[in-house]
Structure formats: structure tokens, C-alpha cells
N, C-alpha and C. Protein backbone atom coordinates (compact mmCIF):
# COMPACT_ATOMS: atom_id res chain seq x y z
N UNK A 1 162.31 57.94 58.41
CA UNK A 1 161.01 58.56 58.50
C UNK A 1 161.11 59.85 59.30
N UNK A 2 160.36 60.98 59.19
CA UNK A 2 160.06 62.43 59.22
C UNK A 2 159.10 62.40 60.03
N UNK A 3 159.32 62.46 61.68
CA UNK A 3 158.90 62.50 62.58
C UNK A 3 157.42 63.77 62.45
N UNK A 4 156.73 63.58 62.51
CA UNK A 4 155.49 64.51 61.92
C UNK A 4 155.22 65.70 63.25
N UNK A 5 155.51 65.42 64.76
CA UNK A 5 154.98 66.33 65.56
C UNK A 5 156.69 67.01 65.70
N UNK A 6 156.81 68.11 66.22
CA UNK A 6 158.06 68.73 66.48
C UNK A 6 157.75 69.34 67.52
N UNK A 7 158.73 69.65 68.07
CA UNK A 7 159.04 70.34 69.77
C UNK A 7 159.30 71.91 69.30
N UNK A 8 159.33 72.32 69.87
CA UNK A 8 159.90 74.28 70.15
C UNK A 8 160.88 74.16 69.44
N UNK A 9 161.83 73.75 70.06
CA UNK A 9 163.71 73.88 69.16
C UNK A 9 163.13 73.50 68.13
N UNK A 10 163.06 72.70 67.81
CA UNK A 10 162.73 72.17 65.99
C UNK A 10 161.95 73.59 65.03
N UNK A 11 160.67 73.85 65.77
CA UNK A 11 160.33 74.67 64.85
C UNK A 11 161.55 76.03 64.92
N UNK A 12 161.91 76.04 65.76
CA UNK A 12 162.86 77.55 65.91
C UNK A 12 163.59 77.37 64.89
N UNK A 13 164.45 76.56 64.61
CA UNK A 13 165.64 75.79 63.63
C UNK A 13 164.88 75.66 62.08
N UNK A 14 163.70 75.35 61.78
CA UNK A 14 162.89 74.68 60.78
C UNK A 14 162.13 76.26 60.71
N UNK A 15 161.49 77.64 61.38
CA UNK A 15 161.36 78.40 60.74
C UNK A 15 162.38 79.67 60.88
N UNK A 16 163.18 79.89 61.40
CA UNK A 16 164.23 80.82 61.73
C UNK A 16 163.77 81.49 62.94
N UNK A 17 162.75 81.10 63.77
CA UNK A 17 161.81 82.41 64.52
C UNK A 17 162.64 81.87 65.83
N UNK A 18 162.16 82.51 66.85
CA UNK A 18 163.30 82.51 68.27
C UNK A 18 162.23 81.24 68.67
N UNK A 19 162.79 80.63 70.02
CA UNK A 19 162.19 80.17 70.66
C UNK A 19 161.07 81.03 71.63
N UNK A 20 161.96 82.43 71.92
CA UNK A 20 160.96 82.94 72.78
C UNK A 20 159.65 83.70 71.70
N UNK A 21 159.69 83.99 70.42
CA UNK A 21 158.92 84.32 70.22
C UNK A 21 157.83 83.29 69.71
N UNK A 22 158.18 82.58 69.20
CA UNK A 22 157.03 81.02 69.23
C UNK A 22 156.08 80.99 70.61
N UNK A 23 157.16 80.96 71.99
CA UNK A 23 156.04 81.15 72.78
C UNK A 23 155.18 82.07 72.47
N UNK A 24 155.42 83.34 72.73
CA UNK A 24 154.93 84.75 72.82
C UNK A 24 153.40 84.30 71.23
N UNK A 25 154.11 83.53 70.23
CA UNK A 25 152.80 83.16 69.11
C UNK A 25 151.74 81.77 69.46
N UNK A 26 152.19 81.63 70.41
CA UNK A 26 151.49 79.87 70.99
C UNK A 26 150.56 80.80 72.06
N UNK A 27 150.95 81.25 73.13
CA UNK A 27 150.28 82.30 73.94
C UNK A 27 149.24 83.25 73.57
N UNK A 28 149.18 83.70 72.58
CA UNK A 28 148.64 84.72 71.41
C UNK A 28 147.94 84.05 70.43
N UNK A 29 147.90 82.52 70.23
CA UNK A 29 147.54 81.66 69.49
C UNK A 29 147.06 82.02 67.93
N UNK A 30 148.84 82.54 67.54
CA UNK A 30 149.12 83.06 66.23
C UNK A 30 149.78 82.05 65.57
N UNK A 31 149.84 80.85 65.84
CA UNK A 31 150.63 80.02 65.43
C UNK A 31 150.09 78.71 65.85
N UNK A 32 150.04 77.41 64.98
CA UNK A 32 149.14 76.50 64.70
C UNK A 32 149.74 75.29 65.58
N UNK A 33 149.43 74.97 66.92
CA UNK A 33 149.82 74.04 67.91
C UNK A 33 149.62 72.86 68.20
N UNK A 34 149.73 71.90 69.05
CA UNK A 34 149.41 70.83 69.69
C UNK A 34 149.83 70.48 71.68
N UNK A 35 148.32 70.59 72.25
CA UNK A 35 149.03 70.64 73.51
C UNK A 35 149.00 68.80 73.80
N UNK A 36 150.10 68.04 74.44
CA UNK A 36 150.14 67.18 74.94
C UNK A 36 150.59 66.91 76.41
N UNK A 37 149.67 66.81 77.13
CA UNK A 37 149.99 67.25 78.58
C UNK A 37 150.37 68.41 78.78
N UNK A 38 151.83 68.84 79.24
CA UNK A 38 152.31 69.63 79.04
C UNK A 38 153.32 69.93 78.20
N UNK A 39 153.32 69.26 77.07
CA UNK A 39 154.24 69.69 76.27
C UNK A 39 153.48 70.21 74.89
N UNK A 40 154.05 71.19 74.45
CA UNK A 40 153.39 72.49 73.27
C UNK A 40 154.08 71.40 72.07
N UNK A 41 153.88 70.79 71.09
CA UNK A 41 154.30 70.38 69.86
C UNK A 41 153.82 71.04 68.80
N UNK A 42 154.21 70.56 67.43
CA UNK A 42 154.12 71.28 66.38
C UNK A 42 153.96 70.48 65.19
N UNK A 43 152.32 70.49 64.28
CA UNK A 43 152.02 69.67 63.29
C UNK A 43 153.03 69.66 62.38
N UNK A 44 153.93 69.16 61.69
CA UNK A 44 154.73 69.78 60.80
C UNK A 44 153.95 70.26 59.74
N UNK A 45 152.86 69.45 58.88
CA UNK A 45 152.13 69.90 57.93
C UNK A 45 151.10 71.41 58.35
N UNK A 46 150.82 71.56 59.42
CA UNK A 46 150.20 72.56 59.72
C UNK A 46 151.22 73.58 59.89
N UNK A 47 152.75 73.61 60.23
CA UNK A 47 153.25 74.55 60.08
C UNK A 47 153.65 75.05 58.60
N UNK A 48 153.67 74.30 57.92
CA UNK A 48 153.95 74.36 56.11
C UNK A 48 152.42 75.43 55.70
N UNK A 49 151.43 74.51 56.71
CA UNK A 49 150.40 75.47 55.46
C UNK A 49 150.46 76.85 56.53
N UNK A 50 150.70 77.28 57.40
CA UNK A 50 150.64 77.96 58.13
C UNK A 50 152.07 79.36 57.36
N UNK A 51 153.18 78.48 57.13
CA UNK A 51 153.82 79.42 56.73
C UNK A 51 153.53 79.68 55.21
N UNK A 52 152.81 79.11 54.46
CA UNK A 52 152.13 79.29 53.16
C UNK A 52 150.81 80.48 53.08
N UNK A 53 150.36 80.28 54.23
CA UNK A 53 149.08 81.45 54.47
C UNK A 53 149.98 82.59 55.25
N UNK A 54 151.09 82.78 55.59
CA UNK A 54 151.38 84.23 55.77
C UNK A 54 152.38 84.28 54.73
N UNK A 55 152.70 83.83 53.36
CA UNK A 55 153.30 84.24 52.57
C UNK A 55 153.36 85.75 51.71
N UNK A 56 153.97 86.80 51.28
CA UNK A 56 153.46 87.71 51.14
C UNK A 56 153.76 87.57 49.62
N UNK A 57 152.80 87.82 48.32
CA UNK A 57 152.45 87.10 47.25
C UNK A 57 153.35 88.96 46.17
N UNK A 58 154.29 88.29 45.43
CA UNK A 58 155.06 89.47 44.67
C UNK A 58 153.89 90.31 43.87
N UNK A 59 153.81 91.15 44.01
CA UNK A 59 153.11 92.15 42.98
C UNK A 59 153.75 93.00 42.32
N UNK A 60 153.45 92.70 40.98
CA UNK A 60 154.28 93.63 39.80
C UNK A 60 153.94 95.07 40.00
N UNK A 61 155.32 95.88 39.16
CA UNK A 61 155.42 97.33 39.68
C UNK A 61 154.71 97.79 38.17
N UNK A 62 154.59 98.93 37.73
CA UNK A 62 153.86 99.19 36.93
C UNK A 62 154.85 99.83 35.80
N UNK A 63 156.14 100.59 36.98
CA UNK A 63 157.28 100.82 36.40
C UNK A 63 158.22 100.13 35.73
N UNK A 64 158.15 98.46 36.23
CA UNK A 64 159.56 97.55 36.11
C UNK A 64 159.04 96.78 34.52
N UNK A 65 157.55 97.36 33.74
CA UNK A 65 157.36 96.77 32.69
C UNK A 65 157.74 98.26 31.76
N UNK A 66 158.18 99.18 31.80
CA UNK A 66 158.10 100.53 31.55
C UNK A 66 159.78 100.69 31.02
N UNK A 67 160.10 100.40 29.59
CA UNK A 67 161.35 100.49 29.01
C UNK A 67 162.60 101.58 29.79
């Protein structure tokens, strides 16, 4: 079973982003959290839709249909 909350390292590893900048997005509350006492965790499903809503969506060129 797929432990559902994740720690800092995990998301660092699971989205490529640093540890220090996760803080710097938890601080800034750019990035979708869980405080438990003192420990910052991480929904896993909220980070999925989270990295789904900053996806940047391909838009066709006008040229690349242009023989």
C-alpha cells in the first residue's frame, strides 16, 4: 500500500523540485500542504492535481500544419 501523506524528501524525489524550494512554495503557500503539529506533509492526490493545474497545455503552431 501507497502511503497517501508524504514528507518534504518524498515530494522533492516524486516532483524533481529542491527541498529548499518546496519550502520557499509551502511559505508562499504555492503549493498544496498539510500541517501536522509540526511537521509540513504532502496529500499525494493533491499534489497530482496540483501538478495537473500547472501543466502547460501544447498549442499548435500555425506553421508546423504549413507543407
Amino acid at each position: 500500500m501507497t502511503c497517501r501523506l508524504l514528507d518534504i524528501k518524498e515530494v522533492a524525489d516524486y516532483t524533481g523540485l529542491s527541498v529548499h524550494t518546496l519550502y520557499t512554495m509551502v511559505s508562499q503557500r504555492r503549493i498544496p500542504y498539510v500541517k501536522m503539529g509540526r511537521l509540513t506533509k504532502f496529500d499525494r492526490e493533491e499534489i497530482d492535481k496540483w501538478i495537473t493545474s500547472h501543466s502547460v497545455k501544447i498549442r499548435r503552431s500555425f506553421a508546423a500544419n504549413t507543407p
